[in-house]
C-alpha atoms as a PDB file:
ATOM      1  CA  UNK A   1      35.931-195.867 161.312  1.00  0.00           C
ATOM      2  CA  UNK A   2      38.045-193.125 162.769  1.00  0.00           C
ATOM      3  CA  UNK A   3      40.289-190.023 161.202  1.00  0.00           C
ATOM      4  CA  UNK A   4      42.956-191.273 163.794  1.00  0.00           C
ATOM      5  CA  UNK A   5      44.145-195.438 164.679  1.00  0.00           C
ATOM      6  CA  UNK A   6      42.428-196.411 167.762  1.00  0.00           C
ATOM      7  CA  UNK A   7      45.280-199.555 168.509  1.00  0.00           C
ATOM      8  CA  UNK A   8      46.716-202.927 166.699  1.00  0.00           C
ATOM      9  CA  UNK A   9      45.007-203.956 163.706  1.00  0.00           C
ATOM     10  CA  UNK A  10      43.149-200.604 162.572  1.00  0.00           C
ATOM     11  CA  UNK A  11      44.241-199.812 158.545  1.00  0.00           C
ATOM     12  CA  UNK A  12      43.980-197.007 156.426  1.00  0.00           C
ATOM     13  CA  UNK A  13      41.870-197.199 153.897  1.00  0.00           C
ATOM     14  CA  UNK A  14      41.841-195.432 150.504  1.00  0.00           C
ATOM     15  CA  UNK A  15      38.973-192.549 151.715  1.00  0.00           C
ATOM     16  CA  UNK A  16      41.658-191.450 154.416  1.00  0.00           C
ATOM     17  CA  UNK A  17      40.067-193.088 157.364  1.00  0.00           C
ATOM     18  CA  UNK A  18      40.763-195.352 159.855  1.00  0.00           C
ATOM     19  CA  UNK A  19      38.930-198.828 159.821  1.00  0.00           C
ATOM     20  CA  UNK A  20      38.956-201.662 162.833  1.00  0.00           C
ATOM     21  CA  UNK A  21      40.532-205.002 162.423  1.00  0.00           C
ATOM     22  CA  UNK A  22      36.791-206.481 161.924  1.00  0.00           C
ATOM     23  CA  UNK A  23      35.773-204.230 158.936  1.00  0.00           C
ATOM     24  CA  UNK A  24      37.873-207.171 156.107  1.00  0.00           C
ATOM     25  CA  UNK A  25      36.563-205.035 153.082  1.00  0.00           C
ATOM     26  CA  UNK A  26      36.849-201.470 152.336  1.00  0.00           C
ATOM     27  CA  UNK A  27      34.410-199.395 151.173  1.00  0.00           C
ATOM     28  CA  UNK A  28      34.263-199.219 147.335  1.00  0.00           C
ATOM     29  CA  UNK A  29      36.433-196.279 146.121  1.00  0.00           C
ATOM     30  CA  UNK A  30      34.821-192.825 144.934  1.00  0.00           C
ATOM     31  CA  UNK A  31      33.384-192.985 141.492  1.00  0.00           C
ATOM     32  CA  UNK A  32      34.862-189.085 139.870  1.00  0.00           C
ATOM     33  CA  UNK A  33      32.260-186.812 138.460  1.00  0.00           C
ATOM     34  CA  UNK A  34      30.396-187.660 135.294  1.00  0.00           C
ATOM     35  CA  UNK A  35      31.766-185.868 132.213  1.00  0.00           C
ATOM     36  CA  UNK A  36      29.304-183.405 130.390  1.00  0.00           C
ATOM     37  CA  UNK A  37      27.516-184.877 127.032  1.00  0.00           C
ATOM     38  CA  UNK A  38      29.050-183.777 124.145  1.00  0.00           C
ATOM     39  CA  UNK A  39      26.421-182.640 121.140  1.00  0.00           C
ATOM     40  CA  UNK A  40      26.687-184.331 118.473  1.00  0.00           C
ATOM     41  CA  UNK A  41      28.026-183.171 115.437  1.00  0.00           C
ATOM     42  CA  UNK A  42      25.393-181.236 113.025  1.00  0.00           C
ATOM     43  CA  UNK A  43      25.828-183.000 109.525  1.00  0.00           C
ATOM     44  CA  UNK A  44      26.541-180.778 106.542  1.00  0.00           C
ATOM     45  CA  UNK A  45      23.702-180.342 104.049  1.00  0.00           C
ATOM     46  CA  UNK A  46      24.599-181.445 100.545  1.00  0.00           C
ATOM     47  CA  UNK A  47      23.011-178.759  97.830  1.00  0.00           C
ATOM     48  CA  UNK A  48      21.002-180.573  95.689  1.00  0.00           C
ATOM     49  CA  UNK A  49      22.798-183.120  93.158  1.00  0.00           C
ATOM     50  CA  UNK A  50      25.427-182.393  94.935  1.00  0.00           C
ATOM     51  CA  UNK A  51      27.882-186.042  94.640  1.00  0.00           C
ATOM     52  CA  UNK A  52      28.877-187.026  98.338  1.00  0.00           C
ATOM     53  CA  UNK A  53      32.729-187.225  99.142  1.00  0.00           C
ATOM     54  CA  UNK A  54      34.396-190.672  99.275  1.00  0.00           C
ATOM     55  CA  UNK A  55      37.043-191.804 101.201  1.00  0.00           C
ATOM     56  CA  UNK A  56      39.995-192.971  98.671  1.00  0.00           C
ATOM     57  CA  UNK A  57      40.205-196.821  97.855  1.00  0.00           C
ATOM     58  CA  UNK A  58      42.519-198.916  99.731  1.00  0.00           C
ATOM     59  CA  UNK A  59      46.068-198.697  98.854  1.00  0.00           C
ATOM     60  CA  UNK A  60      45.665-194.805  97.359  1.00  0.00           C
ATOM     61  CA  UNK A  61      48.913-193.360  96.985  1.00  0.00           C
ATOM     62  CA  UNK A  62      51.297-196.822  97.353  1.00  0.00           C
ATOM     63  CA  UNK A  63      53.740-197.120  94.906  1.00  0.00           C
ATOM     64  CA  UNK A  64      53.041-199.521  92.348  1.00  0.00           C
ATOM     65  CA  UNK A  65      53.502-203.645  92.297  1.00  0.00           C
ATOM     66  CA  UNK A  66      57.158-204.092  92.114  1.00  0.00           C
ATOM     67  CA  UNK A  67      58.406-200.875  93.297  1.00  0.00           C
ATOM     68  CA  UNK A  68      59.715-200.352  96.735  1.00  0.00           C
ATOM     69  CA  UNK A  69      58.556-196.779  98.849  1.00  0.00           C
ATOM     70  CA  UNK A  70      60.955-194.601  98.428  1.00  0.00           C
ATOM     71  CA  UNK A  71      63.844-194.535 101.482  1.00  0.00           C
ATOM     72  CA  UNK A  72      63.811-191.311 103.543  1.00  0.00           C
ATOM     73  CA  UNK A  73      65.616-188.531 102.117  1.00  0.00           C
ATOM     74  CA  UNK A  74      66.305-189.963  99.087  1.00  0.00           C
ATOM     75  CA  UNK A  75      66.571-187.983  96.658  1.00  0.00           C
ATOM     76  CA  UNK A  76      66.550-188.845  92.582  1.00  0.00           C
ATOM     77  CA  UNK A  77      69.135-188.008  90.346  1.00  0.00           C
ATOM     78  CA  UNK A  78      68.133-185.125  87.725  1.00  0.00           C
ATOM     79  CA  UNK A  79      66.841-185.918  84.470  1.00  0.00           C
ATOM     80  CA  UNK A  80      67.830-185.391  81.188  1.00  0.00           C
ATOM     81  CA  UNK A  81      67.449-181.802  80.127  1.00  0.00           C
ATOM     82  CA  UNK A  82      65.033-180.700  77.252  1.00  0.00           C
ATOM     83  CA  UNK A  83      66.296-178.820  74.315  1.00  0.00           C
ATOM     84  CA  UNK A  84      68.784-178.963  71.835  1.00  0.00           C
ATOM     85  CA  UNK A  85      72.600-180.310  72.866  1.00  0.00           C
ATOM     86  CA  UNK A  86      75.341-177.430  71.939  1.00  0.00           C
ATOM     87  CA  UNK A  87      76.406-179.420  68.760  1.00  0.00           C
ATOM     88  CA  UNK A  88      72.994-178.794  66.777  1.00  0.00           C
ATOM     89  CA  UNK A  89      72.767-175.680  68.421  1.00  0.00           C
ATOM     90  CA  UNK A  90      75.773-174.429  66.713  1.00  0.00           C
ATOM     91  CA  UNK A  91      74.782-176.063  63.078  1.00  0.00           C
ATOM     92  CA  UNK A  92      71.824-174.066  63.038  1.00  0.00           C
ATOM     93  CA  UNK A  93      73.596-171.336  64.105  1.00  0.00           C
ATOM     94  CA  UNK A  94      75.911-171.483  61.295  1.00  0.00           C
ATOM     95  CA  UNK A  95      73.228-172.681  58.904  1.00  0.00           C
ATOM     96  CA  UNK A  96      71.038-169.512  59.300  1.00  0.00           C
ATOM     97  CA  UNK A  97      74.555-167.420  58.649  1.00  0.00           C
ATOM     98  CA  UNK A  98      74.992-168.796  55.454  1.00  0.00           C
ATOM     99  CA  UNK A  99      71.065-168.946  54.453  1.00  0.00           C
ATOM    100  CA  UNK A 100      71.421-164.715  55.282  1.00  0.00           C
ATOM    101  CA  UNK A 101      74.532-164.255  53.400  1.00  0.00           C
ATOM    102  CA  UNK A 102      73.704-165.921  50.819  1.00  0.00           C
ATOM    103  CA  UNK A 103      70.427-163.542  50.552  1.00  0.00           C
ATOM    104  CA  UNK A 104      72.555-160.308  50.729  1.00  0.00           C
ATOM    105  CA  UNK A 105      75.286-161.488  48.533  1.00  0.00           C
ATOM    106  CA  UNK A 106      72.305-162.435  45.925  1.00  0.00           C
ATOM    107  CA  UNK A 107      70.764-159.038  46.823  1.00  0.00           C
ATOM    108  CA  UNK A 108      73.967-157.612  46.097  1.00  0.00           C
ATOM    109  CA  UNK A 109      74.739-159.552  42.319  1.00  0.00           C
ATOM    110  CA  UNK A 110      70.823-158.996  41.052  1.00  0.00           C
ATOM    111  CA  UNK A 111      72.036-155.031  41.841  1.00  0.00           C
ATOM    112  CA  UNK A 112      74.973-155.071  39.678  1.00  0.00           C
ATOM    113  CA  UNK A 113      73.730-157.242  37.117  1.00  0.00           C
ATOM    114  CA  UNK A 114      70.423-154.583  37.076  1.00  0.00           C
ATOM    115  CA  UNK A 115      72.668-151.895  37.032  1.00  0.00           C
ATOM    116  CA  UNK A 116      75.058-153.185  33.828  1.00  0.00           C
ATOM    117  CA  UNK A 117      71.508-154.018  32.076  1.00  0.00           C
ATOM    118  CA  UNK A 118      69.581-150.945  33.437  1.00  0.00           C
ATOM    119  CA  UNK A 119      73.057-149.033  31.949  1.00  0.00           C
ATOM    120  CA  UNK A 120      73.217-150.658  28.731  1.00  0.00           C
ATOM    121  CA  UNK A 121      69.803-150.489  27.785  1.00  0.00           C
ATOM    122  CA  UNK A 122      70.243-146.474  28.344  1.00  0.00           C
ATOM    123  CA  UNK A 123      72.940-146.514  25.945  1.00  0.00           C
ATOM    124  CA  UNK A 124      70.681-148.687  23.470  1.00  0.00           C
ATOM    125  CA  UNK A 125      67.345-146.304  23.715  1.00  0.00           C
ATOM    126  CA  UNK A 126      70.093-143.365  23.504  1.00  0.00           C
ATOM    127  CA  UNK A 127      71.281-144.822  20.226  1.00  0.00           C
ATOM    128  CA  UNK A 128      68.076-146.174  18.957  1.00  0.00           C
ATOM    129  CA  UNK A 129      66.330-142.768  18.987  1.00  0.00           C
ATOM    130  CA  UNK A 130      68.736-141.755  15.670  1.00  0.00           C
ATOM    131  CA  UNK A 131      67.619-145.541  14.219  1.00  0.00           C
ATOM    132  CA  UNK A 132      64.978-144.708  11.627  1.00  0.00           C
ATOM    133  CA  UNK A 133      66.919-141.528  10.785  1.00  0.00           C
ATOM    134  CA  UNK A 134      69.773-143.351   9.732  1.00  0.00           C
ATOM    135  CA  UNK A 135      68.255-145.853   7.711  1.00  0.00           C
ATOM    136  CA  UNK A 136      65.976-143.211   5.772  1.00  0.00           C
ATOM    137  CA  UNK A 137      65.544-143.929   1.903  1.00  0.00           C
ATOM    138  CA  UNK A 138      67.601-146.651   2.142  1.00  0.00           C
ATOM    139  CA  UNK A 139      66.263-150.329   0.994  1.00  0.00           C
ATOM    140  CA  UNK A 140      67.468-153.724   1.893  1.00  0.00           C
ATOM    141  CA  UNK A 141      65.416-157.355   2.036  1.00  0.00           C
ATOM    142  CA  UNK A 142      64.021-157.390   5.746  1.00  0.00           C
ATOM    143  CA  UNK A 143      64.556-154.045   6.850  1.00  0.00           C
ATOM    144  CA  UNK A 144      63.467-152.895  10.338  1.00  0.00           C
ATOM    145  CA  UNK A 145      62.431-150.456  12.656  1.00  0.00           C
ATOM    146  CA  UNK A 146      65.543-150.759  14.695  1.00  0.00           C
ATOM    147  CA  UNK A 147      68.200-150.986  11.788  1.00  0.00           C
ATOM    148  CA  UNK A 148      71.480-148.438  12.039  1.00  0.00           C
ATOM    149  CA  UNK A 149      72.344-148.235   8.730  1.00  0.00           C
ATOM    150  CA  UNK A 150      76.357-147.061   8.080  1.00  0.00           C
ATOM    151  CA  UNK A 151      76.823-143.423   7.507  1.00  0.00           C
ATOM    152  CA  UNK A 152      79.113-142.411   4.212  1.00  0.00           C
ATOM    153  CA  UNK A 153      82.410-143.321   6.392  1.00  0.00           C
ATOM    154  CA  UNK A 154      80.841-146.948   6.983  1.00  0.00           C
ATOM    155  CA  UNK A 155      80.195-145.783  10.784  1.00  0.00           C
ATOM    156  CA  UNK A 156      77.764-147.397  13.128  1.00  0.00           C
ATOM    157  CA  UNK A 157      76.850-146.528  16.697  1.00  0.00           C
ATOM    158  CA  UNK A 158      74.842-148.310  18.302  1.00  0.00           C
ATOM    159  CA  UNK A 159      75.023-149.770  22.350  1.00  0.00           C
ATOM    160  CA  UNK A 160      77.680-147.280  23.263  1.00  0.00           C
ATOM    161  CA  UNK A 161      79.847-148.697  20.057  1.00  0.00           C
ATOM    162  CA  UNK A 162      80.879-147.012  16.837  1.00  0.00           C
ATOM    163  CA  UNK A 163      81.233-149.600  14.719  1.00  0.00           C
ATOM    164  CA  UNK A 164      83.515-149.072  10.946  1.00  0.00           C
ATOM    165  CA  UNK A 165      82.970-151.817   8.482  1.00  0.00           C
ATOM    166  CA  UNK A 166      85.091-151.671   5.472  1.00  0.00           C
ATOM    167  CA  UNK A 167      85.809-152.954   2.090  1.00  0.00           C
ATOM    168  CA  UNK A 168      83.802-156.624   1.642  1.00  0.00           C
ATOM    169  CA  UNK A 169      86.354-158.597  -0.528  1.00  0.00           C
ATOM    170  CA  UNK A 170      86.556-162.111  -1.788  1.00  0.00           C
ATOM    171  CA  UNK A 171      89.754-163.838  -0.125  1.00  0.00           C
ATOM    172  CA  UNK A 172      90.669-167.630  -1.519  1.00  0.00           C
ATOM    173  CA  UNK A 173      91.824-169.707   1.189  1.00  0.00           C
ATOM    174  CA  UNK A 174      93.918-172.755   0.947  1.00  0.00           C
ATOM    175  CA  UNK A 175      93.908-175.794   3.541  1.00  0.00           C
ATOM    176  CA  UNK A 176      96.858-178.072   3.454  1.00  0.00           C
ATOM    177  CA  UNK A 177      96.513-181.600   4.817  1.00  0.00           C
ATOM    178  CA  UNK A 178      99.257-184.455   5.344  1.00  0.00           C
ATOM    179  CA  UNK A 179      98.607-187.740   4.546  1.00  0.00           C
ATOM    180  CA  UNK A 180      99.944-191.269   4.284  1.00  0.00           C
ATOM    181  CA  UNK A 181     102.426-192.261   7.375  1.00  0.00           C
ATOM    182  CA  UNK A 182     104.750-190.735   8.994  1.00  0.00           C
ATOM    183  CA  UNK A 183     107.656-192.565   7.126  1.00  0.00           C
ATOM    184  CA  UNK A 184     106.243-192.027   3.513  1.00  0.00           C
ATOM    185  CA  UNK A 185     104.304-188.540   4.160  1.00  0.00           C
ATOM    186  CA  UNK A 186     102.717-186.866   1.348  1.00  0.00           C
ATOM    187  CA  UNK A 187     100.368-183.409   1.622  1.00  0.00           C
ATOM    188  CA  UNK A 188      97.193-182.287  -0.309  1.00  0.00           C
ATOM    189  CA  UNK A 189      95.673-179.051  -0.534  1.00  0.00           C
ATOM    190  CA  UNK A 190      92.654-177.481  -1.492  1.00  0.00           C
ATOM    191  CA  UNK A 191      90.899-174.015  -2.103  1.00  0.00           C
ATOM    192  CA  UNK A 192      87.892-171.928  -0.994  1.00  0.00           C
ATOM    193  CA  UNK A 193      86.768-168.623  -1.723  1.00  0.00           C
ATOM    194  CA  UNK A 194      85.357-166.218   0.912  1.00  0.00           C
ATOM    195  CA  UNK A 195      83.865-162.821   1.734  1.00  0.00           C
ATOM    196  CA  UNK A 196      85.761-161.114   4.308  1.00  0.00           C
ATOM    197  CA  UNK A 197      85.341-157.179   5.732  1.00  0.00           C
ATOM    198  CA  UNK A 198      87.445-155.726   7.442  1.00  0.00           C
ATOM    199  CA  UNK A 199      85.953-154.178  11.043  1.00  0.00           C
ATOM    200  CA  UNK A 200      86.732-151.960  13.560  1.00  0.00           C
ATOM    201  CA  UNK A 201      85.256-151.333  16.881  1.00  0.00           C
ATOM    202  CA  UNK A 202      85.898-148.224  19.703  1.00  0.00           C
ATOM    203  CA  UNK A 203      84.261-148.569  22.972  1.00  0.00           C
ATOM    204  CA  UNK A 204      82.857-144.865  23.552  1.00  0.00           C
ATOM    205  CA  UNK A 205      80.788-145.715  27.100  1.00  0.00           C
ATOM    206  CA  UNK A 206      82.356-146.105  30.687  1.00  0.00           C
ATOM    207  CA  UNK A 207      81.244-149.664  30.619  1.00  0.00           C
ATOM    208  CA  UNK A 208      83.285-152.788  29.627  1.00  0.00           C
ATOM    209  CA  UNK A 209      81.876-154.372  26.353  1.00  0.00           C
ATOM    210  CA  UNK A 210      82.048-157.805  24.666  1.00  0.00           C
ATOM    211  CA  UNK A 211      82.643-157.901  21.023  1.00  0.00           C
ATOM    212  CA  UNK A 212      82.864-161.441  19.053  1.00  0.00           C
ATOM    213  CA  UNK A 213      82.589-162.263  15.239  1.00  0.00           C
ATOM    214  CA  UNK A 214      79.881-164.817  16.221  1.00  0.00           C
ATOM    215  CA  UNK A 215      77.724-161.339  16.411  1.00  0.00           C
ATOM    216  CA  UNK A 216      77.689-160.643  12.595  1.00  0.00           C
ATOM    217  CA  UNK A 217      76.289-162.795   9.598  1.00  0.00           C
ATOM    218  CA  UNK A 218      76.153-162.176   5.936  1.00  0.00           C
ATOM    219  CA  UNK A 219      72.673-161.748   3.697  1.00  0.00           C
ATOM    220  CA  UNK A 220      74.148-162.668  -0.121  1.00  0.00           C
ATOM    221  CA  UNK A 221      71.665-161.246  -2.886  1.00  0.00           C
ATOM    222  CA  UNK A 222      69.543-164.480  -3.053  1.00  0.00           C
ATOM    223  CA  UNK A 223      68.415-164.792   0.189  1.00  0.00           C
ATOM    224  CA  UNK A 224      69.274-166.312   3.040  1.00  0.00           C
ATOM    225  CA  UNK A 225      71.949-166.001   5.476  1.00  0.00           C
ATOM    226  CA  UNK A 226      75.297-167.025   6.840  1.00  0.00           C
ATOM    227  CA  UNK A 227      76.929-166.742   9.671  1.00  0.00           C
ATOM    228  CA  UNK A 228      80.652-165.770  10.178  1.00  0.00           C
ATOM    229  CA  UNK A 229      83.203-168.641   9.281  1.00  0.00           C
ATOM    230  CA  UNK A 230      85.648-168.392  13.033  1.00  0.00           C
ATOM    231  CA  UNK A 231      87.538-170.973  11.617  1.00  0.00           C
ATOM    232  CA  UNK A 232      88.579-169.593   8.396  1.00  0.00           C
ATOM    233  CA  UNK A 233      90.639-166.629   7.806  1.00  0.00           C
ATOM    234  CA  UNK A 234      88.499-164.047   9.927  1.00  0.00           C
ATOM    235  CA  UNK A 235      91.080-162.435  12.523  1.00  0.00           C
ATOM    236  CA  UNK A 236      88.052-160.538  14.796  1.00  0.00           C
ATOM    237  CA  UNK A 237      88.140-163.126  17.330  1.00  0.00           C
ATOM    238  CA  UNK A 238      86.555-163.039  20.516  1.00  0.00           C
ATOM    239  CA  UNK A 239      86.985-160.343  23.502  1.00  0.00           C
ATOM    240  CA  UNK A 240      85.974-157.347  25.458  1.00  0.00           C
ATOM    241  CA  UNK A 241      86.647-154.021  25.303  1.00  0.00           C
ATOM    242  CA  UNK A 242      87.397-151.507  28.444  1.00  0.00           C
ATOM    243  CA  UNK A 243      86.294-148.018  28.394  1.00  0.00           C
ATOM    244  CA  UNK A 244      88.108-145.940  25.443  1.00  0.00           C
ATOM    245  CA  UNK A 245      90.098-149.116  23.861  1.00  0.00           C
ATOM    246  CA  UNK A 246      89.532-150.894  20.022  1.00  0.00           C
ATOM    247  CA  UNK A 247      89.479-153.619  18.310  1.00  0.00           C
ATOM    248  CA  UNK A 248      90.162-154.607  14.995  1.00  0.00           C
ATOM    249  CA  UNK A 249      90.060-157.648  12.648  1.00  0.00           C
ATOM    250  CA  UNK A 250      88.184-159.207   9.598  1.00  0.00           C
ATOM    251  CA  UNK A 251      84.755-161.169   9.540  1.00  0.00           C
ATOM    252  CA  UNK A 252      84.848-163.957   7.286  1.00  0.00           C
ATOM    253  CA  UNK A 253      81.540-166.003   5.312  1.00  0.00           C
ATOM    254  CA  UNK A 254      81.628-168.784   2.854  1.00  0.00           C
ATOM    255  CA  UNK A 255      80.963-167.325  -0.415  1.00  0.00           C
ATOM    256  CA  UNK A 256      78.078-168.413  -2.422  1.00  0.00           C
ATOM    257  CA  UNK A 257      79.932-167.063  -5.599  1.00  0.00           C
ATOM    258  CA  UNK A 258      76.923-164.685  -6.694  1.00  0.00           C
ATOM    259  CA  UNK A 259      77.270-161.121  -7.368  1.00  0.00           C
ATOM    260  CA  UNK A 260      75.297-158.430  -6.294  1.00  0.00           C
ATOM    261  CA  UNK A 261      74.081-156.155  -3.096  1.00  0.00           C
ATOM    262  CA  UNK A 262      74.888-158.308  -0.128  1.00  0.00           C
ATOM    263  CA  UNK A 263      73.568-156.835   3.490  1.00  0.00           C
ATOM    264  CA  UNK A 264      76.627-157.677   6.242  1.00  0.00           C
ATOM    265  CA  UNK A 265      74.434-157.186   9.772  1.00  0.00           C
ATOM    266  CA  UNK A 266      75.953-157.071  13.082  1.00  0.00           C
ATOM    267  CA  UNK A 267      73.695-157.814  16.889  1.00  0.00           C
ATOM    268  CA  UNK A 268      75.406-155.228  19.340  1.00  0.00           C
ATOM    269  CA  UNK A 269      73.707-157.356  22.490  1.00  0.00           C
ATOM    270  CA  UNK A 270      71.873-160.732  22.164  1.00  0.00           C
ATOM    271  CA  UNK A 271      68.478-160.723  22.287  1.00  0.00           C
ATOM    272  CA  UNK A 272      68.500-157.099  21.023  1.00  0.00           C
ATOM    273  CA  UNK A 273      66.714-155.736  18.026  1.00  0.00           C
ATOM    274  CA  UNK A 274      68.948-153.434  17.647  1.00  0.00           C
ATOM    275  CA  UNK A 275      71.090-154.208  14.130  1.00  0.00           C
ATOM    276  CA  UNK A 276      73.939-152.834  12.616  1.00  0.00           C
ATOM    277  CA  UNK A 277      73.490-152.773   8.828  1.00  0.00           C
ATOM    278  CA  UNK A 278      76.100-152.168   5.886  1.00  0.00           C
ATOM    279  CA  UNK A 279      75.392-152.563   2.652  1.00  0.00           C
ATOM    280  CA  UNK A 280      78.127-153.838  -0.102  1.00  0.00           C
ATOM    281  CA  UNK A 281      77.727-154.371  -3.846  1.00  0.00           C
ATOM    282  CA  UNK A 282      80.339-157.488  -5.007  1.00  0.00           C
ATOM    283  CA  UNK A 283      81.001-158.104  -8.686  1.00  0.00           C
END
């Protein structure tokens, strides 16, 4: 062994030194430096019932049997989105505009419909104040508390009305029919007898009232009552009258051919208790 070749047949080994021709095997190579122990890992106390960590089963987070794993940057469509489409949206919309006008315009009627009753039953407690006044030593089968009985001009007023009721008179009345056919016509008549007075009514309030002859019947001297005959000869009618403005006409009854005080009654308002009352003596 040499640093330096001393002639033919000296090699250089792997330790940088020179060998002779003789020396067939080299000298086993250098063994490096042992490494320095690593400590082992300290192992983390558990507290008491404390349940150890486990390593998630095999296959934990595949996709499922028949489904391939997703392809890399892949990205699924959007889904549908929640809530209500534009179509319903609008509906309800619309439906919640009518539900609220509906409301005020309701509001709006039960006002004006309060107001016309609030008015006219203003005008009836005006009027019904003078009731028992008017009707004061006067007598009549079922007389009440809320009776106007006709002054000496055969005035009422009563519900913003003054009401003139004249002159109760037996009319006859004759109905013609045709019989037989229209080639060989002939006719027959026939007669009744009614009670007919003759009305008028003036509208003194600022309010639009209804007047009809369906508001008046008839109380002949044996009891009873009728109501008025529309059919028949009675010209009153049916109508309203605007502030200021009259009406006039006859009421008409069937007449039960008795003589004696008969009570002609008239309802201002249905489903009042207010009454209108003249009294007429027929012979």
């Amino acid at each position: 062994m040499s640093d330096t070749s001393q002639g033919p047949g000296w090699w250089l080994a792997s330790d940088g030194k020179w060998y002779p021709p003789e020396a067939a095997s080299p000298p086993p190579p250098q063994q490096p430096p042992p490494q320095p122990q690593q400590p082992a890992p300290t192992p983390v106390q558990q507290p008491p019932g404390a349940v150890p960590a486990q390593a998630p089963p095999p296959g934990y987070g595949a996709p499922p049997p028949g489904y391939a794993a997703p392809v890399p940057g892949y990205t699924p469509p959007p889904g549908p989105q929640g809530g209500m489409n534009g179509c319903l949206k609008a509906f309800l919309i619309g439906l919640a505009v009518l539900f609220v006008g509906g409301i005020i315009v309701a509001a709006i009627l039960l006002f004006a419909v309060g107001s016309v009753v609030h008015h006219a039953s203003n005008e009836l407690q005006a009027d019904s104040k003078n009731a028992a006044a008017t009707c004061a030593g006067v007598t009549y089968p079922d007389k009440r508390s809320l009776d106007h009985c006709a002054d000496k001009n055969g005035e009422v007023r009563d519900a913003g009305l003054t009401v003139t009721a004249r002159n109760l008179h037996r009319v006859t009345v004759t109905a013609t029919s045709t019989l037989g056919s229209s080639s060989t016509p002939s006719s027959s008549s026939s007669s009744s007898t009614e009670l007919c007075a003759d009305v008028t009514l003036h509208n003194r309030s600022s309010d639009t009232k209804a007047y009809s002859g369906l508001f008046w019947e008839l109380r002949p001297p044996g009891g009873g009552s009728q109501a008025a005959n529309l059919g028949a000869s009675g010209t009153l009618g049916t109508g309203t009258l605007t502030p200021g403005s009259d009406a006039r006409g006859t009421v008409c009854f069937s007449d039960p051919g008795t003589t004696g005080r008969y009570v002609l009654i008239w309802h201002p308002i249905a489903l009042s208790a207010d009454r209108g009352i003249w009294l007429f003596d027929v012979s």
